[in-house]
C-alpha atoms as a PDB file:
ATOM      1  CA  UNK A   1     -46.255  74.773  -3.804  1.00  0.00           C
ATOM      2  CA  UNK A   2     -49.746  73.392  -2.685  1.00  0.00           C
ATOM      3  CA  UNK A   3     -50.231  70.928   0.440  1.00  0.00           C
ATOM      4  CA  UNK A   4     -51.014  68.630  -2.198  1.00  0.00           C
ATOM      5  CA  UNK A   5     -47.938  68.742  -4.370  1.00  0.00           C
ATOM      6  CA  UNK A   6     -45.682  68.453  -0.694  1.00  0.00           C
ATOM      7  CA  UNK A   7     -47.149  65.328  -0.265  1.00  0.00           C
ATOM      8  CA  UNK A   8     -46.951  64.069  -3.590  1.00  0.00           C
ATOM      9  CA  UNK A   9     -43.252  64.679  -3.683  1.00  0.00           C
ATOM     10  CA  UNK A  10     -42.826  62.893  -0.087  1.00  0.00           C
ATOM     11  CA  UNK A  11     -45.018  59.948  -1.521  1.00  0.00           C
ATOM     12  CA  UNK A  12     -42.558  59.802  -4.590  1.00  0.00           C
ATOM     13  CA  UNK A  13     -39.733  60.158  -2.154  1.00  0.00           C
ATOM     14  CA  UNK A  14     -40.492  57.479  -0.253  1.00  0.00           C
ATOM     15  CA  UNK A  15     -41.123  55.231  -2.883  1.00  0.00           C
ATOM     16  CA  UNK A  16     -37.770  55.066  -4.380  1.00  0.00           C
ATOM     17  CA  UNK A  17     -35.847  54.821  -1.171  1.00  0.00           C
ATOM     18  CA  UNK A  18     -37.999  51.929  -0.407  1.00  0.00           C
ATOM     19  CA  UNK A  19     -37.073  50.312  -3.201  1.00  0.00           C
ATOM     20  CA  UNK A  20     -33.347  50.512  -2.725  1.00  0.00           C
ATOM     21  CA  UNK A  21     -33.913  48.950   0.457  1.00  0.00           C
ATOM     22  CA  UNK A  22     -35.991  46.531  -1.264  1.00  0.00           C
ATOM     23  CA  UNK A  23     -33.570  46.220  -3.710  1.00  0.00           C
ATOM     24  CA  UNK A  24     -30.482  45.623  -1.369  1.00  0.00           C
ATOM     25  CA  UNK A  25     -32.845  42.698   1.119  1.00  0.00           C
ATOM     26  CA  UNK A  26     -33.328  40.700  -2.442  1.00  0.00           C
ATOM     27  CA  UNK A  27     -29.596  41.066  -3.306  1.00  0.00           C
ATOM     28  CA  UNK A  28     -28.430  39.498   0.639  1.00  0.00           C
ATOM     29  CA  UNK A  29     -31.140  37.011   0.314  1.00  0.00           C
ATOM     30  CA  UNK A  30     -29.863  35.719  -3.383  1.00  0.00           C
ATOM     31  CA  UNK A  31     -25.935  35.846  -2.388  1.00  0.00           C
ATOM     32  CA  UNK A  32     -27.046  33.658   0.743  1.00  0.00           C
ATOM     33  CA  UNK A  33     -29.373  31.548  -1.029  1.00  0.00           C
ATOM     34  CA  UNK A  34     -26.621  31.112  -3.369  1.00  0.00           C
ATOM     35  CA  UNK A  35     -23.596  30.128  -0.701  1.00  0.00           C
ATOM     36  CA  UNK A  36     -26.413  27.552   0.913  1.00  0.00           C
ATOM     37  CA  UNK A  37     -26.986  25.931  -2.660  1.00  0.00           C
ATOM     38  CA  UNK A  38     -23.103  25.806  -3.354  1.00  0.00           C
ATOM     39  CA  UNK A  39     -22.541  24.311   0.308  1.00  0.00           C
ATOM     40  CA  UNK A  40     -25.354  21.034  -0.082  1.00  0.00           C
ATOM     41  CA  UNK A  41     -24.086  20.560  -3.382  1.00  0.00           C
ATOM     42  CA  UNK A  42     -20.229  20.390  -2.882  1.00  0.00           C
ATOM     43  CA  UNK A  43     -21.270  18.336   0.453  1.00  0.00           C
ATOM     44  CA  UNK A  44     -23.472  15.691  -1.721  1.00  0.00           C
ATOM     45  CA  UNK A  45     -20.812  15.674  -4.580  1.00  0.00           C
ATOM     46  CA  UNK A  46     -18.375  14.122  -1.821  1.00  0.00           C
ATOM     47  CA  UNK A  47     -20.646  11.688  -0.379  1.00  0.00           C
ATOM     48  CA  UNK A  48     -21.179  10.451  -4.004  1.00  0.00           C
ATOM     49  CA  UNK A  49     -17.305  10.448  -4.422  1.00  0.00           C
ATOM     50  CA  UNK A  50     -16.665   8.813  -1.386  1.00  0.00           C
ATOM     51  CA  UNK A  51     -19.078   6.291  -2.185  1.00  0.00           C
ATOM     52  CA  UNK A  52     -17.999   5.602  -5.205  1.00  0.00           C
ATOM     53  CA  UNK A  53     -13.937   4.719  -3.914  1.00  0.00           C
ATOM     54  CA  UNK A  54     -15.819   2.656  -1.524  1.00  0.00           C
ATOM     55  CA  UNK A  55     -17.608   0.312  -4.411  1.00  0.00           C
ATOM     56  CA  UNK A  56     -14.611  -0.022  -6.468  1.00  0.00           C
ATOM     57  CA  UNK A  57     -12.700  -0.807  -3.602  1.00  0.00           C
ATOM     58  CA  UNK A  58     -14.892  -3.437  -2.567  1.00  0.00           C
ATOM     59  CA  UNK A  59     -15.361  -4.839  -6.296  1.00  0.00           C
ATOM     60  CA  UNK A  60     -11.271  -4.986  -6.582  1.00  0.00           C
ATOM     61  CA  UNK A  61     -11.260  -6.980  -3.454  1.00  0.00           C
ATOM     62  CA  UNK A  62      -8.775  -4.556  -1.635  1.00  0.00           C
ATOM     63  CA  UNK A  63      -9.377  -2.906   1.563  1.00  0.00           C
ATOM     64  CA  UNK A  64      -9.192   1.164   1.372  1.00  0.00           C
ATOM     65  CA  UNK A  65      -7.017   1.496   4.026  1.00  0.00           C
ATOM     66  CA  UNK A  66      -4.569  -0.778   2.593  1.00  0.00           C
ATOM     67  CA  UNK A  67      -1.029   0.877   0.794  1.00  0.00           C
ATOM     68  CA  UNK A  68      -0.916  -1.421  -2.143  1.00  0.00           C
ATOM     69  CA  UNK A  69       0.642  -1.148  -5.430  1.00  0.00           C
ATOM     70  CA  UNK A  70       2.456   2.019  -4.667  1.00  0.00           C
ATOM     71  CA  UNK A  71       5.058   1.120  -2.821  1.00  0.00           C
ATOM     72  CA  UNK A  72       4.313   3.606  -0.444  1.00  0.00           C
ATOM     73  CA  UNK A  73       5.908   2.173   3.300  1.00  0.00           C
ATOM     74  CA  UNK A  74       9.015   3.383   3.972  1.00  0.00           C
ATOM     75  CA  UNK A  75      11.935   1.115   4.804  1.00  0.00           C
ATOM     76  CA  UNK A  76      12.311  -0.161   8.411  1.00  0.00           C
ATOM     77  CA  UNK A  77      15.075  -0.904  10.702  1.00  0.00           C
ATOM     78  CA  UNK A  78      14.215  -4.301  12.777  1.00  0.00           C
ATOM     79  CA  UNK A  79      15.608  -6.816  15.051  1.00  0.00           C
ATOM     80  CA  UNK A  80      15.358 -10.639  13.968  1.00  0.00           C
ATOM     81  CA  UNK A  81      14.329 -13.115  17.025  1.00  0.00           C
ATOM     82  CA  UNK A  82      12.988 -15.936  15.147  1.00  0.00           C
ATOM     83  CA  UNK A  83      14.306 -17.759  12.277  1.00  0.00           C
ATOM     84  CA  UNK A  84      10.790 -20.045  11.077  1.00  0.00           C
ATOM     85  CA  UNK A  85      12.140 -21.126   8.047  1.00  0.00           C
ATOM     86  CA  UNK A  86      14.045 -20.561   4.618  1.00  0.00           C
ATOM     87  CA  UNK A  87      11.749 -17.546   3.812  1.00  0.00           C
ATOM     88  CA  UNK A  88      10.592 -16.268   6.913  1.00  0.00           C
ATOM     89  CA  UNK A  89      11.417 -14.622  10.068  1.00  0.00           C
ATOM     90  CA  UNK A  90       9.868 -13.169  13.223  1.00  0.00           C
ATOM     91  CA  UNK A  91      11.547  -9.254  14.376  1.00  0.00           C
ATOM     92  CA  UNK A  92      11.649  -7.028  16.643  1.00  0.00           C
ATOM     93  CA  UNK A  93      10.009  -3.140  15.271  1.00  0.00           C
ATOM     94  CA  UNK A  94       9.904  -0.446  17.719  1.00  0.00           C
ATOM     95  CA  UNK A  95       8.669  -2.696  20.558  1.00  0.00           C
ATOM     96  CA  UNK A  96       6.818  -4.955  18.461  1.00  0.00           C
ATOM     97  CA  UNK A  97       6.999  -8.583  16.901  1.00  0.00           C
ATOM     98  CA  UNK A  98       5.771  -8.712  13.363  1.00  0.00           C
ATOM     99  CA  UNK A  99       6.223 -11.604  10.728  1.00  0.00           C
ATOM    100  CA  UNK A 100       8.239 -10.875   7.436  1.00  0.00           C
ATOM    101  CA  UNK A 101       7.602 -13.264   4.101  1.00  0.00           C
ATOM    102  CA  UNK A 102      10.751 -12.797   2.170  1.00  0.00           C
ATOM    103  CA  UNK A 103       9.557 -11.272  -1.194  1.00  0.00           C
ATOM    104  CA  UNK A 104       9.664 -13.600  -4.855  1.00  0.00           C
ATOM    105  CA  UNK A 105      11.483 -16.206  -3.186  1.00  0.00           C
ATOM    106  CA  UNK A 106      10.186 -19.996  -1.975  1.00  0.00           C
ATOM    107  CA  UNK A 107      11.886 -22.411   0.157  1.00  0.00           C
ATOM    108  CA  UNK A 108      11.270 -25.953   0.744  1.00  0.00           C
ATOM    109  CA  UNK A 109       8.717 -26.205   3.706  1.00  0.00           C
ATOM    110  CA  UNK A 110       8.831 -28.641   7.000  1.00  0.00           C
ATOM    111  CA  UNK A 111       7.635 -32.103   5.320  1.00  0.00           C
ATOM    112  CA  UNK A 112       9.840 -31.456   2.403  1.00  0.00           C
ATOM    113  CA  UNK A 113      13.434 -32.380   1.055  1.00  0.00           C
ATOM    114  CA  UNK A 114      15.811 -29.732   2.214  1.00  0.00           C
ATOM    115  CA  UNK A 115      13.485 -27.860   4.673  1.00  0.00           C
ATOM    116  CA  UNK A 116      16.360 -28.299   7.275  1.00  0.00           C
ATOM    117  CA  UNK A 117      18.807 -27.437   5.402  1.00  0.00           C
ATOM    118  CA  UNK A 118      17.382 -23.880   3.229  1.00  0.00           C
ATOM    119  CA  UNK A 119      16.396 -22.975   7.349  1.00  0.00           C
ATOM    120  CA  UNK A 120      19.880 -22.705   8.062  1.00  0.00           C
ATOM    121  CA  UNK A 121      20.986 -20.616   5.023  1.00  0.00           C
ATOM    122  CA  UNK A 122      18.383 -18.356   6.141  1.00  0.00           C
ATOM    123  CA  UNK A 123      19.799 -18.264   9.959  1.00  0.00           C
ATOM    124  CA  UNK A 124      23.346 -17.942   8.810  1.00  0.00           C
ATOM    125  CA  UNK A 125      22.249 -14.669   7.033  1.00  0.00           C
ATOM    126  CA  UNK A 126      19.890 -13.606   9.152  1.00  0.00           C
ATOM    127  CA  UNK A 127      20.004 -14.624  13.337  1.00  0.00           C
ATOM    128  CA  UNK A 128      20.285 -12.472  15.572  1.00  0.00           C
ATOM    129  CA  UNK A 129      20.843  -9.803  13.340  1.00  0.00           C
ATOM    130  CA  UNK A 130      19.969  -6.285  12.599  1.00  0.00           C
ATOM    131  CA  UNK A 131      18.190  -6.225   9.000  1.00  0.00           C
ATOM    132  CA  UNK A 132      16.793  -3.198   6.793  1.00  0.00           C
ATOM    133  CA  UNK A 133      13.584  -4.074   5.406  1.00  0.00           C
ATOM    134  CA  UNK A 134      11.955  -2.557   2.143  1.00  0.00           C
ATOM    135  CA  UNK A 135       8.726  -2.805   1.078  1.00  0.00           C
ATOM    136  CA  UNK A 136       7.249  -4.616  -1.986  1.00  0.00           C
ATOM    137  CA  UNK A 137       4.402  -3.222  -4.253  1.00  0.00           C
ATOM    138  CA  UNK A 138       2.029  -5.317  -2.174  1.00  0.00           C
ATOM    139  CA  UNK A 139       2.729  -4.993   1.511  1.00  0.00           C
ATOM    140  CA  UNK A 140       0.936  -7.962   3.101  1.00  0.00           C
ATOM    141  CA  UNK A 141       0.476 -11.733   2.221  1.00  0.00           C
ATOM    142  CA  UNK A 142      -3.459 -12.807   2.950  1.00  0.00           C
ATOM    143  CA  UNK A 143      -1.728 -14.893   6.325  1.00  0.00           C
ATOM    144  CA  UNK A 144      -0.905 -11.181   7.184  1.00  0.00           C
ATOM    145  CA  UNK A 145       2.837 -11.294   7.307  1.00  0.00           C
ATOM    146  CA  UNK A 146       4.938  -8.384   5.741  1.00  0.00           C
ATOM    147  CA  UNK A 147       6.316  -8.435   2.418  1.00  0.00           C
ATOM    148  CA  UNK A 148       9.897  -7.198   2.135  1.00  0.00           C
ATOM    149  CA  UNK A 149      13.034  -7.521   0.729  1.00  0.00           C
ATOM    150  CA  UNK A 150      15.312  -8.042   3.525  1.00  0.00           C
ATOM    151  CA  UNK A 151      18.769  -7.176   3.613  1.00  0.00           C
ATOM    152  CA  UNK A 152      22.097  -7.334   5.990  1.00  0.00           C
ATOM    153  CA  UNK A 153      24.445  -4.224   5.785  1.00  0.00           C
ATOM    154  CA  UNK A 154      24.550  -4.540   1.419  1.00  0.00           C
ATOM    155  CA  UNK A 155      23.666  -8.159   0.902  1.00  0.00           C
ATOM    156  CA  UNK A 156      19.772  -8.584   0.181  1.00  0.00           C
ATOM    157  CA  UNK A 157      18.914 -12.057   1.468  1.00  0.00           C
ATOM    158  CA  UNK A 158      16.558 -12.667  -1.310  1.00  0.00           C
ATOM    159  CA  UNK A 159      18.975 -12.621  -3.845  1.00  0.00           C
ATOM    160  CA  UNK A 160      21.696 -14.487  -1.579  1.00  0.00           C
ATOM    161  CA  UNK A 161      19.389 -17.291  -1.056  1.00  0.00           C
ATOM    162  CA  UNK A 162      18.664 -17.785  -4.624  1.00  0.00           C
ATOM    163  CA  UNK A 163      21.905 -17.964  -5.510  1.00  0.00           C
ATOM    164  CA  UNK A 164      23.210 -20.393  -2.986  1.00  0.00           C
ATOM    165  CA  UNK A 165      20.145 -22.589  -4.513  1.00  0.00           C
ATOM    166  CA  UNK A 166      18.486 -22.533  -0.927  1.00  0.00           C
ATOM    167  CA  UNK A 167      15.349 -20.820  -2.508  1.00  0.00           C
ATOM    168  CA  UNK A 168      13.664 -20.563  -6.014  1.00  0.00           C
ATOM    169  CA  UNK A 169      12.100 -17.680  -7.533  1.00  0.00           C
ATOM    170  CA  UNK A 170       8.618 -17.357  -7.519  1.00  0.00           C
ATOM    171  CA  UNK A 171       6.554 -14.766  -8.983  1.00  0.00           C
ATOM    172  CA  UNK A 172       3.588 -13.115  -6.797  1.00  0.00           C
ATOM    173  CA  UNK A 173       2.383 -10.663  -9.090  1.00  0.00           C
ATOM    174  CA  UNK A 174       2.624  -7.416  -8.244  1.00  0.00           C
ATOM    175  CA  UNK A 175       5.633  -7.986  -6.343  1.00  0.00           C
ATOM    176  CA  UNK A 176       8.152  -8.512  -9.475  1.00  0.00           C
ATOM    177  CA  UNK A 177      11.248  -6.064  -9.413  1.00  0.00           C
ATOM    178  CA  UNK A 178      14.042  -8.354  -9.135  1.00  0.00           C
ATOM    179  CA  UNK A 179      12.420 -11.428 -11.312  1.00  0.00           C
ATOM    180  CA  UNK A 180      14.154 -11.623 -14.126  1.00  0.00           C
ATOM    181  CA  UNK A 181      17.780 -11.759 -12.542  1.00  0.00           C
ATOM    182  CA  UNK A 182      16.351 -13.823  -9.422  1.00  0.00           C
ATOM    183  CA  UNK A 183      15.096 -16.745 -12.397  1.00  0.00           C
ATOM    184  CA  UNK A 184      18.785 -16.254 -14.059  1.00  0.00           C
ATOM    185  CA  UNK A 185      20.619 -16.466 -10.569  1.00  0.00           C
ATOM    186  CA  UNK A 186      18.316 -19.661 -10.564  1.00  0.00           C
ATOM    187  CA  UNK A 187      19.625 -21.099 -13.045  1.00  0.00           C
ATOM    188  CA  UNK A 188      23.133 -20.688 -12.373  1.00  0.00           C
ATOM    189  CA  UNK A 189      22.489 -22.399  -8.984  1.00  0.00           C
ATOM    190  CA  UNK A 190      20.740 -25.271 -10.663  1.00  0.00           C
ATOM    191  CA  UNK A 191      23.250 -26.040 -13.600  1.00  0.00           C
ATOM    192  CA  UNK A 192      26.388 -25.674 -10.517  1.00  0.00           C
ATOM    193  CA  UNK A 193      23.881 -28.265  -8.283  1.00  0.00           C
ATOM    194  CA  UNK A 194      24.331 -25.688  -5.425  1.00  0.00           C
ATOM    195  CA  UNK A 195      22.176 -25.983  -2.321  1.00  0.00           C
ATOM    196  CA  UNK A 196      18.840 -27.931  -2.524  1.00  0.00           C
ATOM    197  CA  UNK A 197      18.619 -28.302  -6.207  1.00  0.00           C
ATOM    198  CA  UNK A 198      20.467 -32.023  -6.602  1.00  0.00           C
ATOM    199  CA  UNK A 199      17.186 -33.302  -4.279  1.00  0.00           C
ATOM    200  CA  UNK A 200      14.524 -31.857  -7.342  1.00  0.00           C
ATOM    201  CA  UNK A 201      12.529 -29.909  -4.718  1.00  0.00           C
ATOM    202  CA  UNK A 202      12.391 -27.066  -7.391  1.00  0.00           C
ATOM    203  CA  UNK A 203      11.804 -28.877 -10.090  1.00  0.00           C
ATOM    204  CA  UNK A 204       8.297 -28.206 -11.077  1.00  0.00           C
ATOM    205  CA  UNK A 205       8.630 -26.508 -14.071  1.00  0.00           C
ATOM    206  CA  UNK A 206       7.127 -22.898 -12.806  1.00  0.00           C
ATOM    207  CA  UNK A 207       7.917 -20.015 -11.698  1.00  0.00           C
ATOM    208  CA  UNK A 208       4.720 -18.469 -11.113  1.00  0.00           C
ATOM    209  CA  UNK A 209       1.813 -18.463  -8.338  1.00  0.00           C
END
């Protein structure tokens, strides 16, 4: 074999294994290429999504960080110090004072007939005493106070105010689980003239807000 034809062969030689190098430098270029291109677009896709919850958020009127309609607080184990009135009361939670709005209930307020009188219902149930509370589909009124159905050992206070006609039911939509027996417990009180219903205070032919 000629000089010639040697280095022919080595030309030849070198060419392919160049190109398998070649060949391999495109291939880790592509597959990083490729990871980069996956990486912006997953991290854009969830800056659109999060946008997105933000806008309907803000077009629903209801703050992101707020657990409403699901129901989603767990029940709570507090210590009443402060009877205010028929429907509300100041307690004690792990350290803390917060202010709990009984739920789908109204009682007569301070410049009104029986005020005095649905107050003390509530204390008799209530002072001084160690309630469970559970949480409503919506968990805060807009005066921030809690929503929750209150209770003492088995007897929900809700219900036991309605039916000793110290409250009347009122619907705040979501917050409707016990409505239809709270309006018939209503009723009952009205039609036996128990509590504040002989004064008319609940007379105003609704039970909705």
């Amino acid at each position: 074999m000629s000089k010639l034809q040697l280095l022919l062969l080595s030309l030849v030689f070198c060419l392919v294994s160049c190109q398998a190098v070649v060949d391999r430098m495109a291939d880790d270029i592509a597959d990083q290429v490729s990871e980069q291109v996956v990486e912006e677009v997953n991290t854009a896709v969830a800056a659109q999504v999060g946008t997105a919850v933000a806008e309907l958020s803000a077009a629903a009127d209801v703050p992101v960080s707020e657990p409403v309609g699901d129901g989603s607080a767990e029940e709570e184990i507090a210590q009443v110090t402060r009877v205010i009135d028929g429907d509300t009361i100041d307690v004690l939670i792990d350290g803390k004072t917060a202010r709990i709005r009984y739920v789908q209930i109204n009682t007569p307020e301070r410049d009104e007939p029986c005020f005095r009188e649905s107050t003390q219902a509530n204390a008799d149930l209530v002072a001084g005493k160690t309630v469970r509370l559970v949480p409503s589909n919506r968990l805060v009124d807009p005066f921030d106070r809690l929503l929750r159905y209150v209770y003492v050992g088995d007897i929900m206070v809700e219900r036991a105010l309605v039916e000793g006609g110290f409250a009347e039911v009122v619907l705040y939509p979501p917050n409707d689980a016990h409505y239809e027996e709270f309006v018939q417990l209503e009723a009952e009180a009205a039609a036996a003239g128990r509590g504040c219903h002989p004064t008319g205070i609940f007379d105003d032919g609704s039970t909705t807000r």
